[in-house]
Protein backbone atom coordinates (compact mmCIF):
# COMPACT_ATOMS: atom_id res chain seq x y z
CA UNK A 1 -35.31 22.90 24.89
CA UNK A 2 -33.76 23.34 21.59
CA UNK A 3 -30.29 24.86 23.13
CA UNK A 4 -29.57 21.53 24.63
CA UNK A 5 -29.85 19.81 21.19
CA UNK A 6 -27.83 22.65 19.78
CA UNK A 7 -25.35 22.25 22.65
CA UNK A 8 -25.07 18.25 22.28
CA UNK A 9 -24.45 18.66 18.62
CA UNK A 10 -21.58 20.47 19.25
CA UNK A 11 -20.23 19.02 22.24
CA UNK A 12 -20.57 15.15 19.71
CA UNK A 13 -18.76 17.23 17.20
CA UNK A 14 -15.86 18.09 19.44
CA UNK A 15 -15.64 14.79 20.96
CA UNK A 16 -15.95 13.28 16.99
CA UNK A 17 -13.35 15.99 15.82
CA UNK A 18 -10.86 14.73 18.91
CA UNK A 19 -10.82 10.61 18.19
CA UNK A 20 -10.10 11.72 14.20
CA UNK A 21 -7.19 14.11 15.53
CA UNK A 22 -5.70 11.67 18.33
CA UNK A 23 -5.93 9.19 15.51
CA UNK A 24 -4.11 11.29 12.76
CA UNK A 25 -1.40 12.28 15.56
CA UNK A 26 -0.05 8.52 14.93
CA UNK A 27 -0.41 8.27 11.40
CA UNK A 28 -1.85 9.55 8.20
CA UNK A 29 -4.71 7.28 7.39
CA UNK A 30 -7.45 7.52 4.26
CA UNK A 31 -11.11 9.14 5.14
CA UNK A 32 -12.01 5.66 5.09
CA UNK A 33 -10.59 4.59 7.92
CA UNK A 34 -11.34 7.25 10.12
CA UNK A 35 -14.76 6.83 9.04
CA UNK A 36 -14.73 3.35 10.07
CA UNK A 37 -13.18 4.77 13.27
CA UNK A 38 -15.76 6.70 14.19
CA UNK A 39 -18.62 4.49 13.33
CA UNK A 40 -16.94 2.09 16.02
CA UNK A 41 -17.38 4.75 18.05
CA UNK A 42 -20.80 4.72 17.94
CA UNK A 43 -21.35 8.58 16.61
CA UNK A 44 -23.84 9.51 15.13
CA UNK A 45 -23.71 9.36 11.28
CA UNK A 46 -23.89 12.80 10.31
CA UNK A 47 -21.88 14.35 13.18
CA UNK A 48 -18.92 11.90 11.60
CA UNK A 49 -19.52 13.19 7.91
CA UNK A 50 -19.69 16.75 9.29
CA UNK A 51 -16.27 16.73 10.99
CA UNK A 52 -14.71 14.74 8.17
CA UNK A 53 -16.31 17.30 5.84
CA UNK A 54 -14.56 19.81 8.13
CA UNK A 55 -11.02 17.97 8.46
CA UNK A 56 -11.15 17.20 4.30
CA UNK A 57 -11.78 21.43 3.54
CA UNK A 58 -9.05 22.43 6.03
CA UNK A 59 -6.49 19.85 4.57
CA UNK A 60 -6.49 17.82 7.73
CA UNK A 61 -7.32 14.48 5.85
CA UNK A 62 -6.54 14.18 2.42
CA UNK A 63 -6.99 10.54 0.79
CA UNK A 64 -4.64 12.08 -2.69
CA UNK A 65 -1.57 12.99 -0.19
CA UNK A 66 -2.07 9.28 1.50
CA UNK A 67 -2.60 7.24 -1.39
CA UNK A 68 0.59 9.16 -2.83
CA UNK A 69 2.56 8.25 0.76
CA UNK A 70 1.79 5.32 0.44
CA UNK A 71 2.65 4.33 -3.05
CA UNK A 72 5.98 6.13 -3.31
CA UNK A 73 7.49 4.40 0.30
CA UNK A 74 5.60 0.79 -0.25
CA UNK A 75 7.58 1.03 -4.08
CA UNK A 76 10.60 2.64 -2.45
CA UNK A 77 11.20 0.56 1.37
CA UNK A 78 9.62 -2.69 -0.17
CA UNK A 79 9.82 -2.86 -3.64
CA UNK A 80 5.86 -3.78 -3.91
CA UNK A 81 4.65 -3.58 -7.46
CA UNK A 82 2.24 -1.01 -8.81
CA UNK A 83 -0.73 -3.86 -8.38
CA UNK A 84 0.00 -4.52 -5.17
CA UNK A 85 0.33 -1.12 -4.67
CA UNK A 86 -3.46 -0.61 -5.81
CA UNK A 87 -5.00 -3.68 -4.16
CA UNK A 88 -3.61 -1.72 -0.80
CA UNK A 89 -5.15 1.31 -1.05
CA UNK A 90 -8.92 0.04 -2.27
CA UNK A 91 -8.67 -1.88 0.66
CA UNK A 92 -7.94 0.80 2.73
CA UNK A 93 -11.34 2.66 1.33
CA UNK A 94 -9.18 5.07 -0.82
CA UNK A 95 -11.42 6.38 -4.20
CA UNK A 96 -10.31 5.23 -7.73
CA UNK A 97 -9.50 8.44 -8.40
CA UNK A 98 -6.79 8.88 -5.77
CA UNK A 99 -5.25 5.38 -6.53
CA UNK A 100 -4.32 6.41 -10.45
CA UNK A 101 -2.92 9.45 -9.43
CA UNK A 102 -0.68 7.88 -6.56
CA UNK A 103 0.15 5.27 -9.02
CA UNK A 104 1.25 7.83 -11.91
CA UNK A 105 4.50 8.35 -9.98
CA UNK A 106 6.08 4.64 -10.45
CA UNK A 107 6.85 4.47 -14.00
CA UNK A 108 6.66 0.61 -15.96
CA UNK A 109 10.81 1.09 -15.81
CA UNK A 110 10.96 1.52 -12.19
CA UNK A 111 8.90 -1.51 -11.37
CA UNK A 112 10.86 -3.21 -13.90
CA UNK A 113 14.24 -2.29 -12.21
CA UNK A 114 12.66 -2.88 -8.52
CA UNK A 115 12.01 -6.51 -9.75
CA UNK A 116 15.14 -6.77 -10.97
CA UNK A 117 16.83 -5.40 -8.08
CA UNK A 118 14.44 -7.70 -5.62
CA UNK A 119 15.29 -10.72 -8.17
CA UNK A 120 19.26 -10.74 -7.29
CA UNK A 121 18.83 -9.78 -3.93
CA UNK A 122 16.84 -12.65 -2.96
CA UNK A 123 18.95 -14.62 -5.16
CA UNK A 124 21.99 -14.06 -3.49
CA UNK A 125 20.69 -15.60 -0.76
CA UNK A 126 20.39 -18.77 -2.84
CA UNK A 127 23.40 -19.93 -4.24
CA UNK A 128 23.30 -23.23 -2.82
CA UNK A 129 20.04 -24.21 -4.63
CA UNK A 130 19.69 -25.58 -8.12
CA UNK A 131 19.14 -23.14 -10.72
CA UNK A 132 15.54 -24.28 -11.42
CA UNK A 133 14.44 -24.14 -7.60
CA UNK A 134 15.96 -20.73 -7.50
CA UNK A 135 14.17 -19.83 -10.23
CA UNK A 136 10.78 -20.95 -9.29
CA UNK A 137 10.90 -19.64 -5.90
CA UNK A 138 11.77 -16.23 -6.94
CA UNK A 139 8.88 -15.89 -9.40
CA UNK A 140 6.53 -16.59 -6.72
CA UNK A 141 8.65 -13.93 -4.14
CA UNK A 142 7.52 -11.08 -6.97
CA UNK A 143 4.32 -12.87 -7.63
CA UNK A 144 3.73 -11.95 -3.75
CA UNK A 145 5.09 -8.41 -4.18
CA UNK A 146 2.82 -8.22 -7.12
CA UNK A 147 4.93 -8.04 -10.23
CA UNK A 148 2.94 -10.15 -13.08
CA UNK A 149 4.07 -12.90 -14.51
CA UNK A 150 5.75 -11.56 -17.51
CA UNK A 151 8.25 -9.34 -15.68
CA UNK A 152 9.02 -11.77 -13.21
CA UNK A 153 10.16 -14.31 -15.42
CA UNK A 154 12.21 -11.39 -17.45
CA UNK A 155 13.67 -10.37 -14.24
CA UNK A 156 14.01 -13.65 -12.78
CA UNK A 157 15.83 -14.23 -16.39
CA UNK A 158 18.48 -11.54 -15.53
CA UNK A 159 18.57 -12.32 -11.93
CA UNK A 160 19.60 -16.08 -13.07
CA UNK A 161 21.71 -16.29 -15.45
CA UNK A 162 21.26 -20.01 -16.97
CA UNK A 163 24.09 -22.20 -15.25
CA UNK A 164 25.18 -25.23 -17.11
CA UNK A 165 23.39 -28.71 -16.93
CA UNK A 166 21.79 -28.55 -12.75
CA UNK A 167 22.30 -32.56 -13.14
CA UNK A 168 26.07 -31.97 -12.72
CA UNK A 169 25.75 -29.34 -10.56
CA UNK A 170 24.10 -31.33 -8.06
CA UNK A 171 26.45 -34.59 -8.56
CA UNK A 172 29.39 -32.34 -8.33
């Protein structure tokens, strides 16, 4: 009975194809994922790399359009560094390849003026703390966000100016 085999590829095919497109109706996600997806889903191996084969020729899922989604509103809503950035999207099962390119788009001056703009925004917020607390906690706020070491302490720098002595500061 080789036209029921033929017929129950096709019908596992449709029902593969539908979970990837209910899935990418509520968000762009990397081949990965929907990979992942569909394993979970208990279909069969090559049926999944089939319909992703499909979805990836017809533009459906593309992992370069993600990863570059991704970069330019995580840099742009968040201010996460380029690392973080990175570390993101190789979770997320996106190739190498993908990752440089998406990264190409934040320049070393825009993550340099993101920290900086991050720096005196959070700092703002702590005016009533002694210069060298302020200071230390907002090297580890870009240290979360990614920034290295170096520009965090330059933008940390700018974001602080040095105040006078903090002993009189906090006898005052």
């Amino acid at each position: 009975m080789p036209w029921l085999t033929a017929d129950s590829r096709t019908e596992e095919v449709e029902a593969a194809r539908d979970i990837v497109l209910r899935r990418l109706d509520r968000s762009a996600v990397p081949r990965a994922a929907l990979a992942s997806l569909l394993e979970r889903k208990d279909v069969d191996p090559s049926v999944a790399a089939e319909v992703l084969d499909r979805l990836e020729a017809a533009g459906v899922v593309d992992d370069q359009a993600y990863a570059a989604t991704l970069a330019r509103t995580r840099f742009a809503e968040k201010g996460v560094a380029r690392r973080a950035v990175a570390e993101e999207l190789r979770r997320k099962g996106v190739e190498e390849a993908a990752v440089s390119c998406a990264l190409e788009q934040i320049t070393p001056e825009d993550e340099e003026a993101a920290a900086l703009r991050l720096a005196r925004r959070r700092a703002a917020t702590m005016t009533d703390l002694p210069t060298a607390v302020c200071r230390r906690r907002l090297i580890a706020y870009l240290g979360r966000k990614g920034y290295g070491r170096e520009l965090s302490l330059r933008a940390v720098a700018l974001a602080v100016p040095e105040a006078g002595d903090d002993s009189e500061e906090e006898l005052a």
